[in-house]
N, C-alpha and C. Protein backbone atom coordinates (compact mmCIF):
# COMPACT_ATOMS: atom_id res chain seq x y z
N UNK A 1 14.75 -12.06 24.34
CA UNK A 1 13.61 -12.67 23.73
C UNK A 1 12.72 -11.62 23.05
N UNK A 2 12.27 -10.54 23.87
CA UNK A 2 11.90 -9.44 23.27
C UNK A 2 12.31 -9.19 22.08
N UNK A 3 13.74 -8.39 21.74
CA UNK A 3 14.23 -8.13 20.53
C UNK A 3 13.94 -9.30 19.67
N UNK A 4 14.48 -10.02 19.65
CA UNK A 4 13.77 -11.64 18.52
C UNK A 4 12.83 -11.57 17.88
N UNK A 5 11.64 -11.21 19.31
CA UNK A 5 10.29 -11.13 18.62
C UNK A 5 10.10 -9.80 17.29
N UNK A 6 10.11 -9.02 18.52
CA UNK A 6 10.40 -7.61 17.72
C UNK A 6 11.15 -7.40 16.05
N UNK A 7 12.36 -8.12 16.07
CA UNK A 7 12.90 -8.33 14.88
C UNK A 7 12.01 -9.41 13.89
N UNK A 8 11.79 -10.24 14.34
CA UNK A 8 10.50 -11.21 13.28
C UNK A 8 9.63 -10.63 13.05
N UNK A 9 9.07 -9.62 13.89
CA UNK A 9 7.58 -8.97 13.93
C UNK A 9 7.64 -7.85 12.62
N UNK A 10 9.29 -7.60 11.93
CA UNK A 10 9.61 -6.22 11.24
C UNK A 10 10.06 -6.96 10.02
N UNK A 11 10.63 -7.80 10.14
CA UNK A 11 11.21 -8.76 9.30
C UNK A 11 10.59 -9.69 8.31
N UNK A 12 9.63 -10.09 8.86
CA UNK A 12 8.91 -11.22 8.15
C UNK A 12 7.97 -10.56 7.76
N UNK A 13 6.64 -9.46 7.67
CA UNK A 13 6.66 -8.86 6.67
C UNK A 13 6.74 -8.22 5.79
N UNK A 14 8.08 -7.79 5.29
CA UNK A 14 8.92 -7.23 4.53
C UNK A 14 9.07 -8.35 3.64
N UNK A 15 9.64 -9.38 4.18
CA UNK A 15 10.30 -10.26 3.17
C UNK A 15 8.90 -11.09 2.58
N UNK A 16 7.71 -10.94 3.09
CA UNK A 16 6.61 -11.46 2.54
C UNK A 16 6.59 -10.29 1.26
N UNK A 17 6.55 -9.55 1.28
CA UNK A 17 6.04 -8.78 0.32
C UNK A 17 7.82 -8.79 -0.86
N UNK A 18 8.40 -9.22 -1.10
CA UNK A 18 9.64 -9.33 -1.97
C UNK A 18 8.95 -9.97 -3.48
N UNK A 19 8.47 -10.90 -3.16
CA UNK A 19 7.67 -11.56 -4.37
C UNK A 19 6.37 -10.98 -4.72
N UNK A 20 5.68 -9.43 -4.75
CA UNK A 20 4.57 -9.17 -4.95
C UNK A 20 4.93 -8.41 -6.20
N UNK A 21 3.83 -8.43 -6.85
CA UNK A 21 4.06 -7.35 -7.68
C UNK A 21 3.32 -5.66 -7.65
N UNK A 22 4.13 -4.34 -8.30
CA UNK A 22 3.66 -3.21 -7.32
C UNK A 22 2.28 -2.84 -7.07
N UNK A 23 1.43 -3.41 -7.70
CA UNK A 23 0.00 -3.20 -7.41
C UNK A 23 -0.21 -4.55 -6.05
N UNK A 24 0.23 -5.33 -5.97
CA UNK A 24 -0.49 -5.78 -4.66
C UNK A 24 0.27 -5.21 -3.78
N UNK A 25 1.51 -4.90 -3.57
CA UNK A 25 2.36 -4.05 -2.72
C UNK A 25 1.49 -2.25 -2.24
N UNK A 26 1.34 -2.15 -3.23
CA UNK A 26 0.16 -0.52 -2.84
C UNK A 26 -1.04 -1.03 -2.59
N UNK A 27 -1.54 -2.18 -2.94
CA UNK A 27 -3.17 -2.57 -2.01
C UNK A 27 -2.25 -3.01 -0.92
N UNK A 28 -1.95 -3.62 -0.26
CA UNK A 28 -1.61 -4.35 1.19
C UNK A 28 -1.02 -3.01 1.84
N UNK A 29 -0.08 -2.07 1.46
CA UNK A 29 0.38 -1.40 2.09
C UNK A 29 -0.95 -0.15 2.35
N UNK A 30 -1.94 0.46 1.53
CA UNK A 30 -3.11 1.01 1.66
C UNK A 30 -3.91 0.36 2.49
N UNK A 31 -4.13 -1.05 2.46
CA UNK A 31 -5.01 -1.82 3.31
C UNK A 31 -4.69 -1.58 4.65
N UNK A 32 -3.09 -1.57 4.70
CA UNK A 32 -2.58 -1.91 6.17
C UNK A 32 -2.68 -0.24 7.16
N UNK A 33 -2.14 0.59 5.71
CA UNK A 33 -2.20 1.86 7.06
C UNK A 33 -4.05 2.11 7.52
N UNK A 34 -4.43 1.97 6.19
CA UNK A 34 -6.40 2.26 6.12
C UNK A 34 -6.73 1.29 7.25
N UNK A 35 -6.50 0.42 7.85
CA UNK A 35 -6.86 -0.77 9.04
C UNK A 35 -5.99 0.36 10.21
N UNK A 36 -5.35 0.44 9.87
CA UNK A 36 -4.30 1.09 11.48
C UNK A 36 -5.66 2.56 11.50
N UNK A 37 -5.27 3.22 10.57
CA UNK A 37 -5.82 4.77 11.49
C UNK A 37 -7.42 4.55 11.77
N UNK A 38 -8.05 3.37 10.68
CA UNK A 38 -9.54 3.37 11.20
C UNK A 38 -9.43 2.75 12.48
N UNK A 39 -8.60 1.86 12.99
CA UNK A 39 -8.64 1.14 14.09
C UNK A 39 -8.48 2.38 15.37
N UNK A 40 -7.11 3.52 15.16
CA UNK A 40 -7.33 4.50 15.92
C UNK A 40 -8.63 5.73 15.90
N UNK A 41 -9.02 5.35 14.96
CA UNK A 41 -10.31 6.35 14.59
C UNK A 41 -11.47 5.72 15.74
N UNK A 42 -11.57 4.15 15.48
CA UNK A 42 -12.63 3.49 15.32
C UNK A 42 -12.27 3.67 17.44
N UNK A 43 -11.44 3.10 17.86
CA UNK A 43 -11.25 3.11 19.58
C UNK A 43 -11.41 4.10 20.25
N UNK A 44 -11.67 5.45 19.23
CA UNK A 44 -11.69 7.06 20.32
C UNK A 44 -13.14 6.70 19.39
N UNK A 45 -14.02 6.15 18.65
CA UNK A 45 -15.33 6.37 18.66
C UNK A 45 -16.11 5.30 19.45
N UNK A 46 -15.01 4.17 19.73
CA UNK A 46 -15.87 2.99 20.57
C UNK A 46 -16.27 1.91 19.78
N UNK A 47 -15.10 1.76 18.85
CA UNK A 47 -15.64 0.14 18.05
C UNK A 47 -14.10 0.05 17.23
N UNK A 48 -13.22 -0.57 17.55
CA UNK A 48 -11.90 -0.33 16.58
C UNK A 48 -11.78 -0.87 15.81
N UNK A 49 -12.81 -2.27 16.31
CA UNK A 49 -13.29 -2.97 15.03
C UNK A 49 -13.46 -3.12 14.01
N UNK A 50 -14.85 -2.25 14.08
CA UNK A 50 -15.43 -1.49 12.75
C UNK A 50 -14.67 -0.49 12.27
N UNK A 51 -14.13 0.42 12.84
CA UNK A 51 -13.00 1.02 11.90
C UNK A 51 -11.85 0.27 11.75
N UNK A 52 -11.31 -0.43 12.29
CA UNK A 52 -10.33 -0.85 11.37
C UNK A 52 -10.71 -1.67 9.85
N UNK A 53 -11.60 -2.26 9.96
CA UNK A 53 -12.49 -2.80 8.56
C UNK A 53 -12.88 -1.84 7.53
N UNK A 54 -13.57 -0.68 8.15
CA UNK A 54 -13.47 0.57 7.26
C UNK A 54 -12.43 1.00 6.61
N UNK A 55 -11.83 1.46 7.99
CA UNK A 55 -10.32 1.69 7.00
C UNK A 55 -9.88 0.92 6.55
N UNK A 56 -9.89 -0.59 6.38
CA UNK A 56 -9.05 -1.22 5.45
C UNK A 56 -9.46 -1.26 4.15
N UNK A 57 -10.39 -0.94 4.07
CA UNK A 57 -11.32 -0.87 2.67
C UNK A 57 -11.24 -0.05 2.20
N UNK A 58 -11.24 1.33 2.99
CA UNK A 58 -11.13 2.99 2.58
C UNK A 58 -9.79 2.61 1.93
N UNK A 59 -8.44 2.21 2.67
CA UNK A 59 -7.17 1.92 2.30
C UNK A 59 -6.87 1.19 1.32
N UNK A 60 -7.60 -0.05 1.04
CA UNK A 60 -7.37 -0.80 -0.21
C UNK A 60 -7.64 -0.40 -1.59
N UNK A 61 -9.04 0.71 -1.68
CA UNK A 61 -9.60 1.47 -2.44
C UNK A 61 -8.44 2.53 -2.93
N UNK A 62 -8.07 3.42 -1.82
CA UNK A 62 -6.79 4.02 -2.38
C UNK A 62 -5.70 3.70 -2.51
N UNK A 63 -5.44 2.48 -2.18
CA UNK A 63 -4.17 2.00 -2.41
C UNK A 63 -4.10 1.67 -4.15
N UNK A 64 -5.38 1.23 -4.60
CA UNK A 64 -5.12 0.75 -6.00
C UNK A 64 -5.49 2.04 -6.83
N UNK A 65 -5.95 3.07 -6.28
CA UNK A 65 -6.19 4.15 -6.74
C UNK A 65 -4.90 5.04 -7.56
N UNK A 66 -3.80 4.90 -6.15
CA UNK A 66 -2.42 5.52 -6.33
C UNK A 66 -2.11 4.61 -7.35
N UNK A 67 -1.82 3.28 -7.48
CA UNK A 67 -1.15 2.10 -8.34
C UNK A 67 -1.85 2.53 -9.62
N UNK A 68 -2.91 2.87 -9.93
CA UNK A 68 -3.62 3.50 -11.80
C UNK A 68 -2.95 4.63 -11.84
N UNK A 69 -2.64 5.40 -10.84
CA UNK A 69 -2.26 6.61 -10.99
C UNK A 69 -0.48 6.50 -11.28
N UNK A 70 0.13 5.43 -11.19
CA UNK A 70 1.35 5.71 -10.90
C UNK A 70 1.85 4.99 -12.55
N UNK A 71 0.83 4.14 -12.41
CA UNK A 71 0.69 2.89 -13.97
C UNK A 71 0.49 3.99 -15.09
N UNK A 72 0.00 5.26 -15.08
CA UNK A 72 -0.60 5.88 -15.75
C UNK A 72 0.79 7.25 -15.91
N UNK A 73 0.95 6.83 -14.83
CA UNK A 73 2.72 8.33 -15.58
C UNK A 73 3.39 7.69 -15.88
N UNK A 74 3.72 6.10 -15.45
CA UNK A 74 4.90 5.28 -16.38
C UNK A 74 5.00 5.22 -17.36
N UNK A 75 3.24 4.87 -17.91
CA UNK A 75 3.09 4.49 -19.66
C UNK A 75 3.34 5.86 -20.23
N UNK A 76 2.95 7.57 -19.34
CA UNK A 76 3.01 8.50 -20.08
C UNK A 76 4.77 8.88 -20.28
N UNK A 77 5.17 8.64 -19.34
CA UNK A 77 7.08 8.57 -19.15
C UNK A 77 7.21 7.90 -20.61
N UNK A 78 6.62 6.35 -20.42
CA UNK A 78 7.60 5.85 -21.75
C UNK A 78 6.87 6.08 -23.13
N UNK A 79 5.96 6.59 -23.06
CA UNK A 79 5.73 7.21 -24.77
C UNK A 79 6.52 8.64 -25.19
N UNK A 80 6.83 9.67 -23.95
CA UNK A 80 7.25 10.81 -24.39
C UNK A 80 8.95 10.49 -24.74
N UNK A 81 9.16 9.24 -24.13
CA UNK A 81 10.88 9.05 -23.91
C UNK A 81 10.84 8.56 -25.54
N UNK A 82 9.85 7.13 -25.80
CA UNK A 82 9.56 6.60 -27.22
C UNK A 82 9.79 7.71 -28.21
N UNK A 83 9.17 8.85 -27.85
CA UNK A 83 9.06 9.83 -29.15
C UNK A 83 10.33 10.66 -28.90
N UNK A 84 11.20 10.86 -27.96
CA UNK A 84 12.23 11.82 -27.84
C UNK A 84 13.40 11.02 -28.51
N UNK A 85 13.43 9.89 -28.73
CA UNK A 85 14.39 8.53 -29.20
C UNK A 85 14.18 8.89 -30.40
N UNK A 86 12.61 8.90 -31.37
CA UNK A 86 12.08 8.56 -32.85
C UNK A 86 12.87 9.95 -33.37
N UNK A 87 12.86 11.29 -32.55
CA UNK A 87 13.38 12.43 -33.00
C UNK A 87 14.47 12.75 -33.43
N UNK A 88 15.48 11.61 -32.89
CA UNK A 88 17.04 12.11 -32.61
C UNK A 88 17.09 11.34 -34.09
């Protein structure tokens, strides 16, 4: 019964995230670790609460941070590839 759980618990959200597109995939996945370490932050300060809320915010913030940043070497990838094509 254990394993079952355990396997649904790994399983199901993975396959939630199949239909996202990569910017909500880098907010949820930023949200989720930014909630985990504020939550361990937040229980050795005495509220895991409040840090995990922090961090999920701290996390969501950089999660879409990385996603401009990543949106931003693709478009630079496909203009230098655009112009290495116009050359030949």
């Amino acid at each position: 019964m254990k394993k079952l759980l355990l396997f649904a618990a790994v399983t199901i959200p993975l396959a939630a995230c199949a239909d996202m597109t990569p910017t909500q995939q880098r907010a949820l996945t930023g949200t989720a670790i930014g909630a985990g370490g504020g939550a361990a932050i937040g229980a050795i300060a005495g509220n895991a609460g409040l840090g995990a809320g922090i961090g999920a915010g701290a996390g969501l913030l950089g999660g879409l941070l990385v996603d401009r940043s990543r949106q931003a070497q693709d478009a630079a990838f496909q203009q230098g590839f655009a112009a290495g094509q116009q050359r030949r």
